[in-house]
N, C-alpha and C. Protein backbone atom coordinates (compact mmCIF):
# COMPACT_ATOMS: atom_id res chain seq x y z
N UNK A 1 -49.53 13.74 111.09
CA UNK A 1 -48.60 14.76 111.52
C UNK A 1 -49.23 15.53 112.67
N UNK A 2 -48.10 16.24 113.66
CA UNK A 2 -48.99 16.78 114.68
C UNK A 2 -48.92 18.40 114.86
N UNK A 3 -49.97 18.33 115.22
CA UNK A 3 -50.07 20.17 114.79
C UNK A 3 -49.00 20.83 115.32
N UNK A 4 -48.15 20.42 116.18
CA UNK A 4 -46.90 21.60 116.37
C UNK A 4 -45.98 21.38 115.15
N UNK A 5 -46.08 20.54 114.51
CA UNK A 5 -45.27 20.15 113.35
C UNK A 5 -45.99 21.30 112.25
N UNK A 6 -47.06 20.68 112.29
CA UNK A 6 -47.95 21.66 111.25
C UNK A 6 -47.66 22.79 111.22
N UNK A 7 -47.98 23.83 112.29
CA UNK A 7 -47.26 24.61 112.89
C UNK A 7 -46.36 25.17 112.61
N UNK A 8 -45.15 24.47 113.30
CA UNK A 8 -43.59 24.74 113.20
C UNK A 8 -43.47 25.06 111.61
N UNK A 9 -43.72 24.16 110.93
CA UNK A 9 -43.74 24.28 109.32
C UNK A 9 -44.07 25.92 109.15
N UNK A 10 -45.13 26.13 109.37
CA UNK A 10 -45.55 27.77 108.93
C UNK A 10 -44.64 29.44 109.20
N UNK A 11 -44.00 28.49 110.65
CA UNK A 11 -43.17 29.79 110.38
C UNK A 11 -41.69 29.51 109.87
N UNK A 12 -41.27 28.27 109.37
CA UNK A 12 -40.45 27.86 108.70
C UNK A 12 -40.38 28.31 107.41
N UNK A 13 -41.71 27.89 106.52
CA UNK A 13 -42.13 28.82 105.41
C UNK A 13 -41.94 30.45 105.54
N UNK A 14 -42.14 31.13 106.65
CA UNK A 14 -41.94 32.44 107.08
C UNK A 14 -40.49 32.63 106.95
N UNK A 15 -40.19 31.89 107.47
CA UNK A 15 -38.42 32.07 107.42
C UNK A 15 -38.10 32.35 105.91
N UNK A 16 -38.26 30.98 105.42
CA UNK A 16 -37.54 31.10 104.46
C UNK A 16 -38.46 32.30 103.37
N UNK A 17 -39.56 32.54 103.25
CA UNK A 17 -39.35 33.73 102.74
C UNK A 17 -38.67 34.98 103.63
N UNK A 18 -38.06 35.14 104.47
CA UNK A 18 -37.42 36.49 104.59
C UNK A 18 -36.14 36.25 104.15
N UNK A 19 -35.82 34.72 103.92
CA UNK A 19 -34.52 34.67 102.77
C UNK A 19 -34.34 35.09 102.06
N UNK A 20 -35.60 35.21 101.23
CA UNK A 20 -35.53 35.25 99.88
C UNK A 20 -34.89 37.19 99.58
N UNK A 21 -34.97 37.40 100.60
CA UNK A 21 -34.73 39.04 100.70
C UNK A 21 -33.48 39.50 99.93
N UNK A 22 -32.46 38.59 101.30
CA UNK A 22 -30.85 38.52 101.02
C UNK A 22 -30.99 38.13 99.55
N UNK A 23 -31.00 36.70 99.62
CA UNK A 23 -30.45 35.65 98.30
C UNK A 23 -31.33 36.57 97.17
N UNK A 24 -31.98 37.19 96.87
CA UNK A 24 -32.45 38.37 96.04
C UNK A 24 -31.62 39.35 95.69
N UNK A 25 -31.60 39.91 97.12
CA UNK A 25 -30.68 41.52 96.81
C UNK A 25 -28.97 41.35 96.75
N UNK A 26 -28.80 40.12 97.05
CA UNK A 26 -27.21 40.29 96.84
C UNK A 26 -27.06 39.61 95.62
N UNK A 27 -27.62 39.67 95.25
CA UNK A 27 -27.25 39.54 93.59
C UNK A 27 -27.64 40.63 92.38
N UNK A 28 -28.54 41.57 93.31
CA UNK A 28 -28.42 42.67 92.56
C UNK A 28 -27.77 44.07 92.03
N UNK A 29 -27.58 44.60 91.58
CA UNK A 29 -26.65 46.00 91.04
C UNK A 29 -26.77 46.76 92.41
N UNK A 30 -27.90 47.37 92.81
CA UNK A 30 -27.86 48.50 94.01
C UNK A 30 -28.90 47.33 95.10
N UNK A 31 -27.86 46.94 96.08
CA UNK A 31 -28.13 46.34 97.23
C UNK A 31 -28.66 47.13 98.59
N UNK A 32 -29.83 46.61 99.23
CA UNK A 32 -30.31 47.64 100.33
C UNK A 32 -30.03 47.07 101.23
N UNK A 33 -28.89 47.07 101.82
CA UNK A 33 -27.54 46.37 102.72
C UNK A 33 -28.71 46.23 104.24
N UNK A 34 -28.99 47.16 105.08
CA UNK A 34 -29.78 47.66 105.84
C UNK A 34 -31.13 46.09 105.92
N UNK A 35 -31.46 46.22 104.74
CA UNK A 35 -33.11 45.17 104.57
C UNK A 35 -32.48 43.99 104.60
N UNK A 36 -31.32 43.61 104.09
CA UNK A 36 -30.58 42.01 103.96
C UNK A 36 -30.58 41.67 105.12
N UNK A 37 -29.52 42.25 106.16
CA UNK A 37 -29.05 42.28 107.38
C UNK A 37 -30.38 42.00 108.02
N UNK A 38 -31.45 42.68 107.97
CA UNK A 38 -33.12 42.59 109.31
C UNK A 38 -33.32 41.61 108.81
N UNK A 39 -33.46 40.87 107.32
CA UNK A 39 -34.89 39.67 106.64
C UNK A 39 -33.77 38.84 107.48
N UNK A 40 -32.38 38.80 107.08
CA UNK A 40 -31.68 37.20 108.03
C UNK A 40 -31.90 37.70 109.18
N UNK A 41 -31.99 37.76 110.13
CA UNK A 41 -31.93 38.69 111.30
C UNK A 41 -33.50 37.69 111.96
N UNK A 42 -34.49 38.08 110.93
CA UNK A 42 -36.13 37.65 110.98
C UNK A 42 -36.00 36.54 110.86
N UNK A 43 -35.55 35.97 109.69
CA UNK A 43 -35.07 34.31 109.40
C UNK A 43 -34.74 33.82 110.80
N UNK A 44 -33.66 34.26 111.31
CA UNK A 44 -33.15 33.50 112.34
C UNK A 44 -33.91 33.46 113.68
N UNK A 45 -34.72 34.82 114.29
CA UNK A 45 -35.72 34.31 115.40
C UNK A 45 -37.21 33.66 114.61
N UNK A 46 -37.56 33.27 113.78
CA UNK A 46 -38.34 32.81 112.86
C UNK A 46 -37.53 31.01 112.83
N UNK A 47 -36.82 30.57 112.95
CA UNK A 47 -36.22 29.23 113.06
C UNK A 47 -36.38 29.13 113.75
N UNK A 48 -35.97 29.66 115.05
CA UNK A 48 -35.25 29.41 116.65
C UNK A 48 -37.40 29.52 117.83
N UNK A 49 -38.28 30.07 116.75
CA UNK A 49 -39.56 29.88 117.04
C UNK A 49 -39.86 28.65 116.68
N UNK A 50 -39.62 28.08 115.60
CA UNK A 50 -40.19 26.99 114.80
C UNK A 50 -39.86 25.98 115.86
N UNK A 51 -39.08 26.04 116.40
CA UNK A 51 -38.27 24.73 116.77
C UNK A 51 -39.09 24.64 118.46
N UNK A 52 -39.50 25.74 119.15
CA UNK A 52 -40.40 25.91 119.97
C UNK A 52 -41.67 25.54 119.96
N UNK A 53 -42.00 26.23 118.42
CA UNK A 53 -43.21 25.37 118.67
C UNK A 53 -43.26 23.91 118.07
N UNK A 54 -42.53 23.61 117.37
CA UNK A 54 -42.30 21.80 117.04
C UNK A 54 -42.51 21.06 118.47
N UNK A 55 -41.67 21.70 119.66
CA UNK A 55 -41.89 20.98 120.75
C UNK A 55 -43.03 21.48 121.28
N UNK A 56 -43.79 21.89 121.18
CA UNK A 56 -45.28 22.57 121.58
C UNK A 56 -44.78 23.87 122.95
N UNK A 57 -44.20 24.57 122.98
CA UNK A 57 -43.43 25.30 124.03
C UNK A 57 -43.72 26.21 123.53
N UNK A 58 -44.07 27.22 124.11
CA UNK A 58 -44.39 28.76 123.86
C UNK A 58 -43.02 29.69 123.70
N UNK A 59 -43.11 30.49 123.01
CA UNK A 59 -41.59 31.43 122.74
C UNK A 59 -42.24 32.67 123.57
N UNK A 60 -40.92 33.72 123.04
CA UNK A 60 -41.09 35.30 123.91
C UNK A 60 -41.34 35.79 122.46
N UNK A 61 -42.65 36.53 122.96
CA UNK A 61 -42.71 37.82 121.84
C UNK A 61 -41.72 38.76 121.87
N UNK A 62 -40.67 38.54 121.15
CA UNK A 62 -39.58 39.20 121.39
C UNK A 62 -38.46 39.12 119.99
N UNK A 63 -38.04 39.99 119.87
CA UNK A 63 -36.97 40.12 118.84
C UNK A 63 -35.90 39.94 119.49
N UNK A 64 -35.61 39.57 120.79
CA UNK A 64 -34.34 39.44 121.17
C UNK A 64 -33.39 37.65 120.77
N UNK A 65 -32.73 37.41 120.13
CA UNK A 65 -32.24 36.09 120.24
C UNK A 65 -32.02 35.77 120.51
N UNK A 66 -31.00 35.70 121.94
CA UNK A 66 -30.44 35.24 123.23
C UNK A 66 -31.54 34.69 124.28
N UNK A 67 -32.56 35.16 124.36
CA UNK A 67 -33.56 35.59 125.25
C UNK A 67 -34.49 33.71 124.56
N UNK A 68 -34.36 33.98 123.21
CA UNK A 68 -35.09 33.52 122.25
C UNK A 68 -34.37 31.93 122.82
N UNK A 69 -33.30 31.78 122.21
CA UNK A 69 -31.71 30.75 122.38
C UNK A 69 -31.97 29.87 123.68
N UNK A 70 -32.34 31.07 125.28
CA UNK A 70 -32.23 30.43 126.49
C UNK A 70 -33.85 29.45 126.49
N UNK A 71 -34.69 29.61 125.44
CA UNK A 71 -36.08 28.87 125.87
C UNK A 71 -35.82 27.44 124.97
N UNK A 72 -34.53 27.77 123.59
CA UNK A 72 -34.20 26.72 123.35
C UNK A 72 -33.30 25.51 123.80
N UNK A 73 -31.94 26.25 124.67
CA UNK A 73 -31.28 25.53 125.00
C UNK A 73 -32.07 24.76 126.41
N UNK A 74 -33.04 24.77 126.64
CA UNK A 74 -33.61 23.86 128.30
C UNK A 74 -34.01 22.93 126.97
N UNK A 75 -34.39 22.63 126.15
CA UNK A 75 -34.31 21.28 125.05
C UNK A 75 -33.56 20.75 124.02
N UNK A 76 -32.35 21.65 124.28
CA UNK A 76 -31.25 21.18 123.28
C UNK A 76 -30.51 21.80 123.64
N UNK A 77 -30.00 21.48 124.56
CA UNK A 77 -28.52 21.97 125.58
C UNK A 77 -27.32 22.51 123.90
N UNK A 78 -27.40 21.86 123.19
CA UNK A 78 -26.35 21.20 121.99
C UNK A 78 -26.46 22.46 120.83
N UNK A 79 -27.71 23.60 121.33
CA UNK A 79 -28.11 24.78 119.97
C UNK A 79 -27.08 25.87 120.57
N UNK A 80 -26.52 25.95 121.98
CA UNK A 80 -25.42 26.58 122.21
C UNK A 80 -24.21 27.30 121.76
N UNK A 81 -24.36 26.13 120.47
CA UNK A 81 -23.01 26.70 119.52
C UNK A 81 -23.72 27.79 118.77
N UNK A 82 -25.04 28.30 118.67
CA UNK A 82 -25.70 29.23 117.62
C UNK A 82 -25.39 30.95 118.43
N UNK A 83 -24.46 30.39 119.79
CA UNK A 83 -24.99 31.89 120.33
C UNK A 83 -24.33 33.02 119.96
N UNK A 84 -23.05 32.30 119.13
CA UNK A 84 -21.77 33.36 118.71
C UNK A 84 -23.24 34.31 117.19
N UNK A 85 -23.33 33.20 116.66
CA UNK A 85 -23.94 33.96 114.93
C UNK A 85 -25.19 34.69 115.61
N UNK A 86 -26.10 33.96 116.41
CA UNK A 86 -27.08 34.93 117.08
C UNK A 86 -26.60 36.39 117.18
N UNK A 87 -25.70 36.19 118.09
CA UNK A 87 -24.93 37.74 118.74
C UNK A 87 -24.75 38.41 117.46
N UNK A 88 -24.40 37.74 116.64
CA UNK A 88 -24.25 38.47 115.38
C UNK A 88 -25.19 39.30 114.55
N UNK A 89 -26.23 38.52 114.60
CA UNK A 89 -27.78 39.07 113.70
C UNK A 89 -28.42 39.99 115.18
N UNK A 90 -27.61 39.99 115.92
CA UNK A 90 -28.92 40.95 117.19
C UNK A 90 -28.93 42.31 116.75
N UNK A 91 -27.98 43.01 116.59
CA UNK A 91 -28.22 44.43 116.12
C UNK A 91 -29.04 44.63 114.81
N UNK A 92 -29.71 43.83 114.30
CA UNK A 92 -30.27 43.68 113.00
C UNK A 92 -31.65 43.47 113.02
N UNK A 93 -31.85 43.43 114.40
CA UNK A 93 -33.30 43.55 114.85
C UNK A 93 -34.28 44.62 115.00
N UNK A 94 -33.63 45.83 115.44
CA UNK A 94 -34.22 46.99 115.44
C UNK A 94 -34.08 47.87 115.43
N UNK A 95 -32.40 48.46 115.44
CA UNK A 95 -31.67 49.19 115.18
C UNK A 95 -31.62 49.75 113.78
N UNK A 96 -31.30 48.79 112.85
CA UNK A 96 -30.81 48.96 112.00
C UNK A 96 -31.75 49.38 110.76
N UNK A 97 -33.34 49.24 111.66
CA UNK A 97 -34.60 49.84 110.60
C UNK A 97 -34.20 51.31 110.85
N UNK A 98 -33.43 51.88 111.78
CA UNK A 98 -34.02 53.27 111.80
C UNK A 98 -32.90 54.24 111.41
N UNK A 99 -32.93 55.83 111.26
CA UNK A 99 -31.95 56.14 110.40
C UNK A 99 -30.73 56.49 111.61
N UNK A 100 -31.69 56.59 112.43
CA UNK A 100 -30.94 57.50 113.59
C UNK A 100 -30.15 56.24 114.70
N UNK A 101 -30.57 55.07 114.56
CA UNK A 101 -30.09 53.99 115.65
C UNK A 101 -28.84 53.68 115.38
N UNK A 102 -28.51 53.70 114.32
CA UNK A 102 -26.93 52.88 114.11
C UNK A 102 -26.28 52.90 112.59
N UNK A 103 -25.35 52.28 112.37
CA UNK A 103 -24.44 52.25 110.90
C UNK A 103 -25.00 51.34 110.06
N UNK A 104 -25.02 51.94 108.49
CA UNK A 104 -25.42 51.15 107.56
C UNK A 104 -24.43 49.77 107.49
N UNK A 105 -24.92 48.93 107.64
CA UNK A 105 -24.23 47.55 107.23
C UNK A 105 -23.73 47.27 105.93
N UNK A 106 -22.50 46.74 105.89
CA UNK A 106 -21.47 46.70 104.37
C UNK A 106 -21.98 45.24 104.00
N UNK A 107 -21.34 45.38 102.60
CA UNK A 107 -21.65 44.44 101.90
C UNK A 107 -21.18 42.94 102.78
N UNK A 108 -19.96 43.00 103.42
CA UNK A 108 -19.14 41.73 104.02
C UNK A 108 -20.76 41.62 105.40
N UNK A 109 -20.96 42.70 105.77
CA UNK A 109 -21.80 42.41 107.16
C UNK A 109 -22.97 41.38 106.36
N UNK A 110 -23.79 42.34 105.58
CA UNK A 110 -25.04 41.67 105.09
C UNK A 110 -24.27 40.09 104.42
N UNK A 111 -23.21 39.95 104.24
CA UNK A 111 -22.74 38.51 103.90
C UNK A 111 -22.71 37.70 104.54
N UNK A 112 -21.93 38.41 105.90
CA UNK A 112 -21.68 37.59 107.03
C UNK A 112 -23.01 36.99 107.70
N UNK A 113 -24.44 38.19 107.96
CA UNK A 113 -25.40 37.60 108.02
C UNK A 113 -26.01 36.85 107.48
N UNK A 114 -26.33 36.73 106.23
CA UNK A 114 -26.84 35.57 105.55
C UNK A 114 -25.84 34.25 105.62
N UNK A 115 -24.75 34.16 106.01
CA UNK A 115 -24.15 33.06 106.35
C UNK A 115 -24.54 32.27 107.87
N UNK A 116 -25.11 33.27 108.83
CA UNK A 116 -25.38 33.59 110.03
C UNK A 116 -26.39 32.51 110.20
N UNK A 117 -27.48 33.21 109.50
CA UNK A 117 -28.52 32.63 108.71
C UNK A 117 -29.17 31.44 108.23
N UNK A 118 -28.06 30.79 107.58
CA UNK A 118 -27.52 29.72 107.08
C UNK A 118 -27.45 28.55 108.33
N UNK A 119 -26.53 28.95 109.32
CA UNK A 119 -25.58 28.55 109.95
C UNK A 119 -27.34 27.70 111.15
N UNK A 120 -28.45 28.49 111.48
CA UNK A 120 -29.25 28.70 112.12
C UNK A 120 -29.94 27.71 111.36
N UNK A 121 -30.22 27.30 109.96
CA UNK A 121 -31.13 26.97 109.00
C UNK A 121 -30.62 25.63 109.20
N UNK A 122 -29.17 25.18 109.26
CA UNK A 122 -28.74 23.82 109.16
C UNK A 122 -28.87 23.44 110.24
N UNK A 123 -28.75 23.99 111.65
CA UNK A 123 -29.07 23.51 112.99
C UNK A 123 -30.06 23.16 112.96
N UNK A 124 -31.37 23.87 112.41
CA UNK A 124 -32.44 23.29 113.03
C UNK A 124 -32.95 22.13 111.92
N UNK A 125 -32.20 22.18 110.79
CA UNK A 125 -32.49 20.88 110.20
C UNK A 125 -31.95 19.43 110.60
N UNK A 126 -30.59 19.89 111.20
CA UNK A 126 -30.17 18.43 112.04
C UNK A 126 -31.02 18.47 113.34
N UNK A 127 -31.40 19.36 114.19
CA UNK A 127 -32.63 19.03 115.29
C UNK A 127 -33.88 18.42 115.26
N UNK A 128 -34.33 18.63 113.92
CA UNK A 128 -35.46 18.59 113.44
C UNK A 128 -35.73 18.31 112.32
N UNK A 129 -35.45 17.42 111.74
CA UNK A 129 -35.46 16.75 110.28
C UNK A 129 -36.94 16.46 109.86
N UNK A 130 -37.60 16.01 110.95
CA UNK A 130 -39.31 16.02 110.60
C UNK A 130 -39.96 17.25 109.93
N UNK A 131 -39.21 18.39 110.38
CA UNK A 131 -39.88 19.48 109.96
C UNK A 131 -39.19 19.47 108.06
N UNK A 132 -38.92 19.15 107.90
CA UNK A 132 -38.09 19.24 106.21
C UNK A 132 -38.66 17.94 105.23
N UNK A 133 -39.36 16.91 106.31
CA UNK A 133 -40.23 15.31 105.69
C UNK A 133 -40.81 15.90 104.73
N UNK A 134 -41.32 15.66 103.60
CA UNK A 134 -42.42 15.64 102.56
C UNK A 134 -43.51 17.05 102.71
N UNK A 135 -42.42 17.92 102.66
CA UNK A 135 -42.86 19.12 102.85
C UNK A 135 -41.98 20.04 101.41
N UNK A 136 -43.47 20.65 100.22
CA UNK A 136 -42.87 21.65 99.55
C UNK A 136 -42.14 22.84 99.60
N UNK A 137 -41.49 23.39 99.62
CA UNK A 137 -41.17 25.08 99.73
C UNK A 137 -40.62 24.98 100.90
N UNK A 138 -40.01 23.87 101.77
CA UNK A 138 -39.58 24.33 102.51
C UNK A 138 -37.70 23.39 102.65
């Protein structure tokens, strides 16, 4: 296996634990709508890295996803369709930690993001199916 694979894997594992956030709290009694919305949010520039470094390509230290999206689409013209749900999880980046930046996110938002989420998780498994080969936990 080659170390961008190796690699890529690790922050894949990263990803999917900031899943575990959502798929946690929305099944619980008092939901922290706010933390759902950022962990998918993390999930999703946490994929959209993986897949950067799978191709050995350097990303932007950056929470932005669009920004994130344009270093992917020069190798997969075809991840284009991710830019609508991206747009979606962007305010969930840094806004939404603080009390004063913006509106608490409803239950349908933090839904809609983890679908978002989702939506990001299956792309890069049809891009990248090597990364999902004979690999635990992920």
């Amino acid at each position: 296996m080659s170390a961008e694979i190796e690699a890529a894997r690790h922050w894949l594992v990263k990803a999917r634990n900031d899943l575990l956030t959502p798929d946690n709290n929305l099944r619980a009694k008092k939901i922290p709508l706010d933390a759902v919305c950022f962990h998918c949010q993390q999930a999703a520039e946490k994929l959209l890295k993986a897949y950067l470094v799978a191709k050995g390509q350097a990303y932007p230290i950056s929470h932005d996803l669009p920004l994130i999206l344009e270093r992917v689409l020069r190798l997969q013209p075809e991840a284009e369709r991710l830019r609508e749900v991206l747009a979606l999880l962007m305010p969930y980046a840094v806004e939404i930690r603080y009390p004063d930046e913006g509106r608490m996110p409803s239950r349908r938002d933090a839904e809609e993001a983890r679908d978002a989420a989702d939506q990001i998780l299956n792309w890069l498994k049809g891009a990248m199916s090597e990364l999902f080969k004979h690999h635990r936990g992920i």
